[in-house]
Every structure is written in structure tokens, then in C-alpha cells.
N, C-alpha and C. Protein backbone atom coordinates (compact mmCIF):
# COMPACT_ATOMS: atom_id res chain seq x y z
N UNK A 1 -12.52 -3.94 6.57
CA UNK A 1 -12.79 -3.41 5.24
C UNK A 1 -11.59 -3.72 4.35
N UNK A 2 -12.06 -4.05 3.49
CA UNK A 2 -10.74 -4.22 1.81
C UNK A 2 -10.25 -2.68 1.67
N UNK A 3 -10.95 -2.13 1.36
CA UNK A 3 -10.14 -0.98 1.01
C UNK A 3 -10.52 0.29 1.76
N UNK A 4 -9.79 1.09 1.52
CA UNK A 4 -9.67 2.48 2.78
C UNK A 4 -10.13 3.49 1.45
N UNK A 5 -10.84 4.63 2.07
CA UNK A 5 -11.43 5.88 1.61
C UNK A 5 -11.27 7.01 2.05
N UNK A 6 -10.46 8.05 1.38
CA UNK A 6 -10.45 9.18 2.20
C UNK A 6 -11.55 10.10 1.79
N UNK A 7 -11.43 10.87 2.02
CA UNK A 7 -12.49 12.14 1.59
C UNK A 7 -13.76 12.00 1.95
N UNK A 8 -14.23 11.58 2.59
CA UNK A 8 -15.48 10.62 2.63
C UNK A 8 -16.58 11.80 3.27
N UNK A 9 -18.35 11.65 3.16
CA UNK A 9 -18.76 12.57 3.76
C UNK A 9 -19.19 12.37 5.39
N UNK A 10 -19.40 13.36 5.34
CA UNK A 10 -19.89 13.09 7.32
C UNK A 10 -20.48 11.60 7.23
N UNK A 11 -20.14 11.19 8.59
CA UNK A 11 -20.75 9.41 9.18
C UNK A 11 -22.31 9.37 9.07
N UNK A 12 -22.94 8.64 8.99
CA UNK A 12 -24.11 8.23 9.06
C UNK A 12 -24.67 7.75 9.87
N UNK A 13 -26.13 7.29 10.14
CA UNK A 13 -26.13 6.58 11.37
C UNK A 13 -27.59 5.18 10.30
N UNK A 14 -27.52 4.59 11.28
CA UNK A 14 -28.35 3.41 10.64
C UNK A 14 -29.57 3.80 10.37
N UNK A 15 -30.61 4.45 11.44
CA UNK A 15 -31.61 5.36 10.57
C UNK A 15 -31.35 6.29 8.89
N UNK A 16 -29.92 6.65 9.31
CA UNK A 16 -30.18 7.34 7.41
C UNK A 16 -29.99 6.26 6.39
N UNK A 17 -29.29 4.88 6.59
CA UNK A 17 -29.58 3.91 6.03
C UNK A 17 -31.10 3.52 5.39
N UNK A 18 -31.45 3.16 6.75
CA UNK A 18 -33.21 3.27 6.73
C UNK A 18 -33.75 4.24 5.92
N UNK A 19 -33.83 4.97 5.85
CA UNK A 19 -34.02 6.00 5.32
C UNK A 19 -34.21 6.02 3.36
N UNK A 20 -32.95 5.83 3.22
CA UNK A 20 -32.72 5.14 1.48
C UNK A 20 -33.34 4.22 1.22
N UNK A 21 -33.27 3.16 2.32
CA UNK A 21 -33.65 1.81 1.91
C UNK A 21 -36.10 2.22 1.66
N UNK A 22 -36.34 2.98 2.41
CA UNK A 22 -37.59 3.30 2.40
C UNK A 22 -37.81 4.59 1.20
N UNK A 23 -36.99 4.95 0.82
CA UNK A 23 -37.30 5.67 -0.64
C UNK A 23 -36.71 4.99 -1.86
N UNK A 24 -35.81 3.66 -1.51
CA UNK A 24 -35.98 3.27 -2.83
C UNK A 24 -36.97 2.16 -2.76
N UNK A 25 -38.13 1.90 -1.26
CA UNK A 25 -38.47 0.38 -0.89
C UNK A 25 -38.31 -1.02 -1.26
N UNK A 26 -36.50 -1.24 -1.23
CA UNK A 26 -35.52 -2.38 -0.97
C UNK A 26 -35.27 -2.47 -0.05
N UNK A 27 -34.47 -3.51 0.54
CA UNK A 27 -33.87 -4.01 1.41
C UNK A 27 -32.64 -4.06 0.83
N UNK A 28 -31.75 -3.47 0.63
CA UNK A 28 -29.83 -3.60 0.61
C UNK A 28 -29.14 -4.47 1.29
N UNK A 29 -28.33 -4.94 1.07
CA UNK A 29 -27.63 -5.82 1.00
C UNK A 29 -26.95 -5.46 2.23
N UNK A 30 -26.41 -6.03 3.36
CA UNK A 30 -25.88 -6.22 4.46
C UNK A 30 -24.63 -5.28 4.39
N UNK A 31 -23.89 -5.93 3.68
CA UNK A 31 -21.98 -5.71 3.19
C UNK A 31 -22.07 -4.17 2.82
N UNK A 32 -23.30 -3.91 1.91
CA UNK A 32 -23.23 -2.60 1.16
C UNK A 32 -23.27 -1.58 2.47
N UNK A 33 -24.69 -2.08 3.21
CA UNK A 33 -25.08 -0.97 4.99
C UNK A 33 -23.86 -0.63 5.27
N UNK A 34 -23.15 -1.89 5.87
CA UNK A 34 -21.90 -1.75 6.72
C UNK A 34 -20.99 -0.68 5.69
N UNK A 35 -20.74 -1.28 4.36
CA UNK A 35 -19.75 -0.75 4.01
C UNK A 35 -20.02 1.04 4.00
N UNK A 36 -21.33 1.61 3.84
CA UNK A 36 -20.88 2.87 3.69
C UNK A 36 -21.18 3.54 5.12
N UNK A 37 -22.06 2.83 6.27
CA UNK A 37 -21.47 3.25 7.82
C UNK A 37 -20.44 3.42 8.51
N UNK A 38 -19.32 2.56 7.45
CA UNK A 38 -17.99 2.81 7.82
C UNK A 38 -17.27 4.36 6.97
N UNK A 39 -17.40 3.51 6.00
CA UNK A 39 -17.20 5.09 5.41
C UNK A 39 -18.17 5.53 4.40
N UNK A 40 -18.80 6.46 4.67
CA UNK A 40 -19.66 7.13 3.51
C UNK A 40 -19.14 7.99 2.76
N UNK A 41 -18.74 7.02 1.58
CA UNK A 41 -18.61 7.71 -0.16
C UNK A 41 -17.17 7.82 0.15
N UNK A 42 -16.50 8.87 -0.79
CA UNK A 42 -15.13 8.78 -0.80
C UNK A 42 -14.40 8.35 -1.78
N UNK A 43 -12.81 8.33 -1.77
CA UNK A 43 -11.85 7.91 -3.13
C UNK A 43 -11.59 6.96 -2.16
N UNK A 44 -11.48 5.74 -2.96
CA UNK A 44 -11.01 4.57 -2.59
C UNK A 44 -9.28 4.66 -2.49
N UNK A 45 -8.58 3.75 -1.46
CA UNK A 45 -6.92 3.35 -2.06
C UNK A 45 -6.67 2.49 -3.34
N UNK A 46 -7.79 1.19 -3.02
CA UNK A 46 -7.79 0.33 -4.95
C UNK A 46 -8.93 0.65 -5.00
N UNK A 47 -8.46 0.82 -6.56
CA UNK A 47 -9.65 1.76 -7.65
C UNK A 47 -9.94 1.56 -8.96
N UNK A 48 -9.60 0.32 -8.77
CA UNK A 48 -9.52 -0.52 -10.65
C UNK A 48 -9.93 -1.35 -10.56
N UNK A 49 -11.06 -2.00 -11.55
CA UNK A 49 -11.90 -3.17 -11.52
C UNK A 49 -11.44 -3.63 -12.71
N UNK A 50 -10.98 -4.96 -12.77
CA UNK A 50 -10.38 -5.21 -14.05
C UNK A 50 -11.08 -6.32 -13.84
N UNK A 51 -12.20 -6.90 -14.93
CA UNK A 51 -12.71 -7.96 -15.47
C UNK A 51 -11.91 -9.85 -15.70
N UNK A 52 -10.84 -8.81 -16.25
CA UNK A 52 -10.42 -10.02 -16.70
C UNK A 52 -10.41 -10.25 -18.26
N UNK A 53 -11.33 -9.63 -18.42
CA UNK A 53 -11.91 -9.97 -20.22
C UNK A 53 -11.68 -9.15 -21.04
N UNK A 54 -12.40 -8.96 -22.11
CA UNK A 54 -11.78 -7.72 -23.06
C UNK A 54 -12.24 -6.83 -23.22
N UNK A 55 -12.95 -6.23 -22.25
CA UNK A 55 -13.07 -4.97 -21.79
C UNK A 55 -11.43 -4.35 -20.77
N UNK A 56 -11.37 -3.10 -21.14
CA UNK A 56 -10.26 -2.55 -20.15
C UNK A 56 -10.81 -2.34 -19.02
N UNK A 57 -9.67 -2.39 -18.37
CA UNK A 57 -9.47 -2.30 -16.54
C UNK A 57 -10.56 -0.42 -16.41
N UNK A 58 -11.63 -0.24 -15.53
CA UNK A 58 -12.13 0.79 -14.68
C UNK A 58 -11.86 1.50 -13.79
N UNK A 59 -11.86 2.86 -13.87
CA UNK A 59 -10.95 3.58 -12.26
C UNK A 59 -12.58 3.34 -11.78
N UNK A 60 -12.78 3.66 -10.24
CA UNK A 60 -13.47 3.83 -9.64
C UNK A 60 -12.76 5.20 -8.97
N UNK A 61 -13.55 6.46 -9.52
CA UNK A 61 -13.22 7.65 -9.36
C UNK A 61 -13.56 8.16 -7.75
N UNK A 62 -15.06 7.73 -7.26
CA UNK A 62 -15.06 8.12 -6.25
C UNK A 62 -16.77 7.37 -5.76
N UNK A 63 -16.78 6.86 -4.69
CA UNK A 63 -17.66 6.18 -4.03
C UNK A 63 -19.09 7.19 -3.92
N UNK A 64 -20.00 7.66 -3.82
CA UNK A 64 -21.10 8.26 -3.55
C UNK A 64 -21.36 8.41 -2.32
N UNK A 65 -22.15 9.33 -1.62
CA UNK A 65 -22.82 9.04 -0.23
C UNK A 65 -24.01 8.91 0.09
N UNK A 66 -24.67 8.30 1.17
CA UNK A 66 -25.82 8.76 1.77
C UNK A 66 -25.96 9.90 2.06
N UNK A 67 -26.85 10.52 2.25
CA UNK A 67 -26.96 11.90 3.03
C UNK A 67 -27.76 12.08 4.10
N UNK A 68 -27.13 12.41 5.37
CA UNK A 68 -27.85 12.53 6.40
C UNK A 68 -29.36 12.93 6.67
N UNK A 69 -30.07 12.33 7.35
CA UNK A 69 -31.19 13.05 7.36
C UNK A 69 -31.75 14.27 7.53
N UNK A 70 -30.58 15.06 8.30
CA UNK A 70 -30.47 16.45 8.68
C UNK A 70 -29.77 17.56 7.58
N UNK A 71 -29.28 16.82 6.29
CA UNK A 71 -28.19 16.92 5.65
C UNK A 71 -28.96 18.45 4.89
N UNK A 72 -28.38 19.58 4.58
CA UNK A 72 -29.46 21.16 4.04
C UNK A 72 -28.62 20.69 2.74
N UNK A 73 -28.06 19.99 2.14
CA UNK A 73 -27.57 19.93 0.80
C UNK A 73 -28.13 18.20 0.51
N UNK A 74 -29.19 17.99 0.68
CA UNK A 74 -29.66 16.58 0.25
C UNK A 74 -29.74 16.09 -1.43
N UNK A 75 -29.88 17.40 -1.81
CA UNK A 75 -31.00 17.04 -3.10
C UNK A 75 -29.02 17.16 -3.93
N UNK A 76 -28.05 17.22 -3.67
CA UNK A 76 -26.94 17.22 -4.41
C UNK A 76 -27.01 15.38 -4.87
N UNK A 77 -26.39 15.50 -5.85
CA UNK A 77 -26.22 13.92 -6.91
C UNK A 77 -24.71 13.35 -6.46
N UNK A 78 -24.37 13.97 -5.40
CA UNK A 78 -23.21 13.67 -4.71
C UNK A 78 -23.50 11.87 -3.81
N UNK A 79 -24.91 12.40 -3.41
CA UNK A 79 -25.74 11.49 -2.79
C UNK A 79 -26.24 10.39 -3.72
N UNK A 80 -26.63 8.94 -3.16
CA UNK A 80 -27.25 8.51 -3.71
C UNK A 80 -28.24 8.12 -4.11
N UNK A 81 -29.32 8.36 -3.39
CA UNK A 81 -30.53 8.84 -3.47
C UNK A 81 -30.99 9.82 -4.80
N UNK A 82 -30.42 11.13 -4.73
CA UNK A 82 -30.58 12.30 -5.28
C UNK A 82 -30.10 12.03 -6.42
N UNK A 83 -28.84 11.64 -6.49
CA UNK A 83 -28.54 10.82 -8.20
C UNK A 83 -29.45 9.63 -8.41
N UNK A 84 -29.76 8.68 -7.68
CA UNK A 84 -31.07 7.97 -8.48
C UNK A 84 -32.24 8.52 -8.92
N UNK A 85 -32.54 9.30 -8.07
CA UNK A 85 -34.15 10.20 -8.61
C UNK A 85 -33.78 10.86 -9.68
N UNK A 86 -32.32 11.89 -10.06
CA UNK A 86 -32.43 12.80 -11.21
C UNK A 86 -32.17 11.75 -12.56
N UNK A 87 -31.42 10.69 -12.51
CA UNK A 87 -31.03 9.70 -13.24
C UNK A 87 -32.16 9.12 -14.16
N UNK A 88 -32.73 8.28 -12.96
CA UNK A 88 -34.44 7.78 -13.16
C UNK A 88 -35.39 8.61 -14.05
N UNK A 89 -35.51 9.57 -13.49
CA UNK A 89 -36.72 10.90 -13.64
C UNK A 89 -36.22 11.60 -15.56
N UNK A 90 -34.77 11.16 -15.78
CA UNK A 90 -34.71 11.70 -17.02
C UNK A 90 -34.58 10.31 -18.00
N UNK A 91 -34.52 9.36 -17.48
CA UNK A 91 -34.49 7.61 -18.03
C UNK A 91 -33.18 7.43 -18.35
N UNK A 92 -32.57 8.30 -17.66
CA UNK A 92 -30.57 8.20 -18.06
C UNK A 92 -30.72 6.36 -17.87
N UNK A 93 -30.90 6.15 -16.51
CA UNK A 93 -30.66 4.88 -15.85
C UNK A 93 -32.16 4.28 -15.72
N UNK A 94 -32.18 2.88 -15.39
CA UNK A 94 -33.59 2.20 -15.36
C UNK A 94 -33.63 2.01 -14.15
N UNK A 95 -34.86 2.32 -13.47
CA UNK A 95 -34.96 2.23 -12.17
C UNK A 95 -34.50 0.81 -11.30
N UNK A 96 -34.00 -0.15 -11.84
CA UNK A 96 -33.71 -1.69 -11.11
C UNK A 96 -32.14 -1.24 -10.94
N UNK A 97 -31.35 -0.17 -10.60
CA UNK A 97 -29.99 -0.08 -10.38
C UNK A 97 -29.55 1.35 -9.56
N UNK A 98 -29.18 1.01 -9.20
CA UNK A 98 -28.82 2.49 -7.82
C UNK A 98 -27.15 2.68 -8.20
N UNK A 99 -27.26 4.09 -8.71
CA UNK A 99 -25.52 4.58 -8.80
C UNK A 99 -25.04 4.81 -7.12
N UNK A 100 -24.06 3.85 -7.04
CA UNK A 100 -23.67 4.26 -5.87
C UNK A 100 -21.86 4.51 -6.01
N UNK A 101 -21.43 4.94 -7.56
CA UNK A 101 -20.05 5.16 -7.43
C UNK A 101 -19.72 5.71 -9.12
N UNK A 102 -18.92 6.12 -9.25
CA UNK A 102 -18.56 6.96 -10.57
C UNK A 102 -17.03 6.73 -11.25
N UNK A 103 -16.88 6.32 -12.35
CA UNK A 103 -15.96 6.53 -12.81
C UNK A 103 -15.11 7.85 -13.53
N UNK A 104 -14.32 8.26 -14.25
CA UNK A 104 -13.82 9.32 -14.06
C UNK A 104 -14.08 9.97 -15.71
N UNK A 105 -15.27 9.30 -16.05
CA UNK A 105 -15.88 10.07 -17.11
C UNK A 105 -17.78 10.15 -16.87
N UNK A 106 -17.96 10.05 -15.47
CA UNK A 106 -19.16 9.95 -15.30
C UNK A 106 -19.77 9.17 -15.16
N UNK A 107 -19.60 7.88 -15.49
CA UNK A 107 -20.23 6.59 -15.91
C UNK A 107 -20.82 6.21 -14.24
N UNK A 108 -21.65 5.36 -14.84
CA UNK A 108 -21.92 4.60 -12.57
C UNK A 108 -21.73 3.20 -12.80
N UNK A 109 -21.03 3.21 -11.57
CA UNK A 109 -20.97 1.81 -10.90
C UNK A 109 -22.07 1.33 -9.80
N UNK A 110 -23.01 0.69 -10.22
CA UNK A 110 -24.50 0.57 -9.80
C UNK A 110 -24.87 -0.69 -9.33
N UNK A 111 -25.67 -1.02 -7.61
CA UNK A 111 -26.06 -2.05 -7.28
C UNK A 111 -27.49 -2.54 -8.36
N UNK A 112 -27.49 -3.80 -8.50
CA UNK A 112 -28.70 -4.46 -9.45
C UNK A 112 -29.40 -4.62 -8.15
N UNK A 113 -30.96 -3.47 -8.11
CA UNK A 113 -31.80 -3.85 -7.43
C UNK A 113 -32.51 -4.99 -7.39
N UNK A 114 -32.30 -5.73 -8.34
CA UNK A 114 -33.12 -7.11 -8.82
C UNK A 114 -32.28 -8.56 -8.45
N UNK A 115 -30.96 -8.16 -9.25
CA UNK A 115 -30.10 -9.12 -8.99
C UNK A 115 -29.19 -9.60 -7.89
N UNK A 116 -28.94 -8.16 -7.44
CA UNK A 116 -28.23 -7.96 -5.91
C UNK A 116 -26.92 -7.82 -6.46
N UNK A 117 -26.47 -8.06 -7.71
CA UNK A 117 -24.89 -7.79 -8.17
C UNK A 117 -24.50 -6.32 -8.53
N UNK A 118 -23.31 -6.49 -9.16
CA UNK A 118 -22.97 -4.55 -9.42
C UNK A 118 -22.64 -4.77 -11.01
N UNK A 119 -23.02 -3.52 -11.59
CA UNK A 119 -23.00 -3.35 -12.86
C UNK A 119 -22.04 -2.20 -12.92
N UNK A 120 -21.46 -2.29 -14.37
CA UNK A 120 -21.10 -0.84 -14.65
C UNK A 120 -22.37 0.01 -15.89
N UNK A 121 -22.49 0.92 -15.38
CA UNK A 121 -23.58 1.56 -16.72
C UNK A 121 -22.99 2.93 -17.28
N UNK A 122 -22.87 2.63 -18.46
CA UNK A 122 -22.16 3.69 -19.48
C UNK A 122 -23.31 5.12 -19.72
N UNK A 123 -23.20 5.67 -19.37
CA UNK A 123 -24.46 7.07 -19.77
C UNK A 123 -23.78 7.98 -20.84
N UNK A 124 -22.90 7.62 -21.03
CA UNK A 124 -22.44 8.01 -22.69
C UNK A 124 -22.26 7.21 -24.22
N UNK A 125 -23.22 6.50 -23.92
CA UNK A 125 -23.28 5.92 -25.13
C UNK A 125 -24.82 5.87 -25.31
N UNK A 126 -25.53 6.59 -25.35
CA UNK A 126 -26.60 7.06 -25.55
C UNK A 126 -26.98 6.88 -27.41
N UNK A 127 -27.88 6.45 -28.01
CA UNK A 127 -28.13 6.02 -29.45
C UNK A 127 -29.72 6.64 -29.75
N UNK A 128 -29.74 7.65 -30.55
CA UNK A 128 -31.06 8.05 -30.71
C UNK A 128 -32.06 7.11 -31.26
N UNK A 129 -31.05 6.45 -32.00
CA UNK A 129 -32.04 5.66 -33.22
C UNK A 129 -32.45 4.07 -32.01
N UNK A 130 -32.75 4.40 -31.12
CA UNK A 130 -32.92 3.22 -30.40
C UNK A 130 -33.96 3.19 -29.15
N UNK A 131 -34.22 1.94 -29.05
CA UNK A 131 -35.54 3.04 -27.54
C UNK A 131 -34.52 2.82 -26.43
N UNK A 132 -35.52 3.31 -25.46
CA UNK A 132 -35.07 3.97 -23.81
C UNK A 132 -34.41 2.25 -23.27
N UNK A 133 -35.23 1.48 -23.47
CA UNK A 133 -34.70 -0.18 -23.14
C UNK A 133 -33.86 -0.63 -23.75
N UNK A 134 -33.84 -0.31 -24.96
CA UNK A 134 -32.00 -0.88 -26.01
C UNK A 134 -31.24 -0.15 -25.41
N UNK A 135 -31.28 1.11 -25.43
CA UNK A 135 -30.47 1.93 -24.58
C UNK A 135 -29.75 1.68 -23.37
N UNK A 136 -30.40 1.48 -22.69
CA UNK A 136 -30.05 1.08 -20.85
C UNK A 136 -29.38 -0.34 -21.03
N UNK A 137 -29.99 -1.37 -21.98
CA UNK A 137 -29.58 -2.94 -22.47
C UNK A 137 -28.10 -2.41 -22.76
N UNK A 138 -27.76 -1.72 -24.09
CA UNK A 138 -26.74 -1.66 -24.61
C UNK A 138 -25.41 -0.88 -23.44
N UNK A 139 -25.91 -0.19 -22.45
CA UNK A 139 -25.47 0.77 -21.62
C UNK A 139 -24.69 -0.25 -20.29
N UNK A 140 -25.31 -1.36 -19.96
CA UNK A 140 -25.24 -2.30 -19.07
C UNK A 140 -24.12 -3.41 -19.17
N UNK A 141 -23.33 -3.67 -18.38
CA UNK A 141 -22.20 -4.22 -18.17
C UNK A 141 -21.67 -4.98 -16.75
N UNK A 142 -22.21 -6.32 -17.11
CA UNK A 142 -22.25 -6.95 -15.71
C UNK A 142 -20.69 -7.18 -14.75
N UNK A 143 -20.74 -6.90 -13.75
CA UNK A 143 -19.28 -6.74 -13.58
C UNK A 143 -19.29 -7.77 -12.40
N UNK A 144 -19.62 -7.98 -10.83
CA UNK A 144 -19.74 -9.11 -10.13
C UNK A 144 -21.26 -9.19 -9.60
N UNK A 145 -20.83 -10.71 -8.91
CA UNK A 145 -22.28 -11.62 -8.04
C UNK A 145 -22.87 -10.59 -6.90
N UNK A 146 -21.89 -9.60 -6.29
CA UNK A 146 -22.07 -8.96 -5.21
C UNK A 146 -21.96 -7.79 -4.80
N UNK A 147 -22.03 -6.83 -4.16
CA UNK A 147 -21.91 -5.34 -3.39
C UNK A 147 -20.14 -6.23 -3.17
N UNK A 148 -20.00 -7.02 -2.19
CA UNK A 148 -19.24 -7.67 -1.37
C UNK A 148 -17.85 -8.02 -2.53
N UNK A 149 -18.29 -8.63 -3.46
CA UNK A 149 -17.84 -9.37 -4.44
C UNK A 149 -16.68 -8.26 -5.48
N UNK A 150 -17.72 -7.44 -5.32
CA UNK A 150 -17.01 -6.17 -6.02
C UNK A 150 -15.99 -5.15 -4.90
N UNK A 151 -16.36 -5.06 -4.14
CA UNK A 151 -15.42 -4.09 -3.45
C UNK A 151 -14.34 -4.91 -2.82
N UNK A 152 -14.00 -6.25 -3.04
CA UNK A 152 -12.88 -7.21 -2.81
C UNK A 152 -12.14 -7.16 -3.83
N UNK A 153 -12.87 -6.96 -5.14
CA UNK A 153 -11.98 -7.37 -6.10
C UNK A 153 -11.30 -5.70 -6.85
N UNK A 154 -11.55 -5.42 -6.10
CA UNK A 154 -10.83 -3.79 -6.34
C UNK A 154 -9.90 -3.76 -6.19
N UNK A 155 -8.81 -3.26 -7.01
CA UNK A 155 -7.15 -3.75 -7.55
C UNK A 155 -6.67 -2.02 -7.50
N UNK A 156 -5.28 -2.42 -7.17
CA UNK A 156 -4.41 -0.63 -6.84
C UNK A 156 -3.89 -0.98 -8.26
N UNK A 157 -3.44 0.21 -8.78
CA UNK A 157 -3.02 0.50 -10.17
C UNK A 157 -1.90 -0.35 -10.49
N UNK A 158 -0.94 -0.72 -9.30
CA UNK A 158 0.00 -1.39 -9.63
C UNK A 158 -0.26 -3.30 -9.98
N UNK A 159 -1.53 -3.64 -9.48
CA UNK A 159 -1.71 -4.86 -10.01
C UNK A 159 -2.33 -5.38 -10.86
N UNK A 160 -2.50 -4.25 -11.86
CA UNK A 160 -3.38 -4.66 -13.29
C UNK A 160 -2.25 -3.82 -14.70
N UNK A 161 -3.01 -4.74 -15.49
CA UNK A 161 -2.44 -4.13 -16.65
C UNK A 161 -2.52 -3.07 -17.36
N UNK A 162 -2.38 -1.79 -17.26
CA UNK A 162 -3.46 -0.79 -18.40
C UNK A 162 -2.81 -0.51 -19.91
């Protein structure tokens, strides 16, 4: 693994994988399985996604979890599951993106169910005068090619600029 996580919630097992993957009916990405069987959810050690471009550098506040199948606190948005359904269900987010991580004003850092890459999506910049699709359009911020792609390029505070 690139980077280490503490705090993380109880381990998982590949059935609760299964599990997500049959309530959101995708298939996930290999790198992503592994990565949260190793550790599920958690504060990362690097925690800054810096583009490159002229957007500023991103904390990645804290990773999300699966939740066990046995888990009596499922329906918490701690999970990622449970934050896609409440997300979805109010059109915060468009159903083609799974929050699977948070920045430290709320925002998600989200796999593209379509594309297979990771986005960042802003849920505070919300525009009345606009529909639910400009919205989520304007909200959307492509960040890498990969699950994989992205959690490599995760930078400790000391190697970016802020």
C-alpha cells in the first residue's frame, strides 16, 4: 500500500465487498477491493491531492468505510453505501459516482461509476437558478484515470505547495 491509515473501521471480509458491489450492481475496481480490505476507511498519512493546475492542493480528511454485514450501525454515512443512498435519494450527488472519501469541508472524493476514475464533487456550491444536471456538471472535478492512480498520487503536506 502507498499510504498508511489509522483510525480505520473494523476489517472486512470479501463477502461485505460483495455485498456493496450488489447494491450498487457494479463491479469495482480491483485496487479499490484490495485497498479498503486492507484498511477500511480511515485518515490517511498523505492527504493532499494536488492537481498540478489552478485549482489548490485538497486535504483528504478521511477515507469512508464499508460496513460489515453484521454491522447494527449500517445505515451511518460514515459508510459508503449509506452515504450513496442518502446523497442520491436527495440528488446532492448523481448516481454514476460513489463517495468513498471526504474532504475537510464535506466535499467527496468519489469513484466514476462509468468512467472508473476519481472525481472530486463540491456539494457546496449548490445554484438554485440551475437544474439538478448543471448542478452536479458544475459540482464535478476530474481529478485521476484511476481508484489506483489517485491513491499514489497522494502527497504529505510537506511536498506540495499551499
Amino acid at each position: 500500500m502507498l499510504i498508511k491509515l489509522s483510525r480505520s473501521e473494523p476489517q472486512i471480509n470479501k463477502m461485505d465487498v460483495e455485498l456493496l458491489e450488489g447494491q450498487l450492481s457494479v463491479q469495482l475496481p480491483d485496487f479499490f477491493k484490495q485497498f479498503f480490505l486492507k484498511n477500511n476507511g480511515g485518515v490517511p498519512d498523505k492527504n493532499w491531492w494536488d492537481s498540478g493546475d489552478d485549482y489548490e492542493p485538497i486535504r483528504v480528511k478521511r477515507f469512508k468505510a464499508i460496513a460489515r454485514a453484521a454491522a447494527t450501525d449500517s445505515l451511518d454515512t460514515k459508510y459508503i453505501w449509506s452515504c450513496y443512498q442518502a446523497m442520491t435519494a436527495r440528488n446532492v450527488i448523481p448516481a454514476t459516482i460513489l463517495p468513498f472519501a471526504t474532504d475537510d469541508g464535506g466535499n467527496f472524493f468519489c469513484l466514476d461509476l462509468v468512467e472508473g476514475g476519481v472525481c472530486y464533487f463540491a456539494t457546496d456550491s449548490y445554484d438554485a437558478d440551475l437544474t439538478i444536471a448543471e448542478n452536479h456538471l458544475n459540482a464535478y472535478r476530474w481529478l485521476a484515470g484511476s481508484f489506483d492512480d489517485f491513491v499514489s498520487g497522494l502527497k504529505d503536506e510537506t511536498e506540495i505547495d499551499l
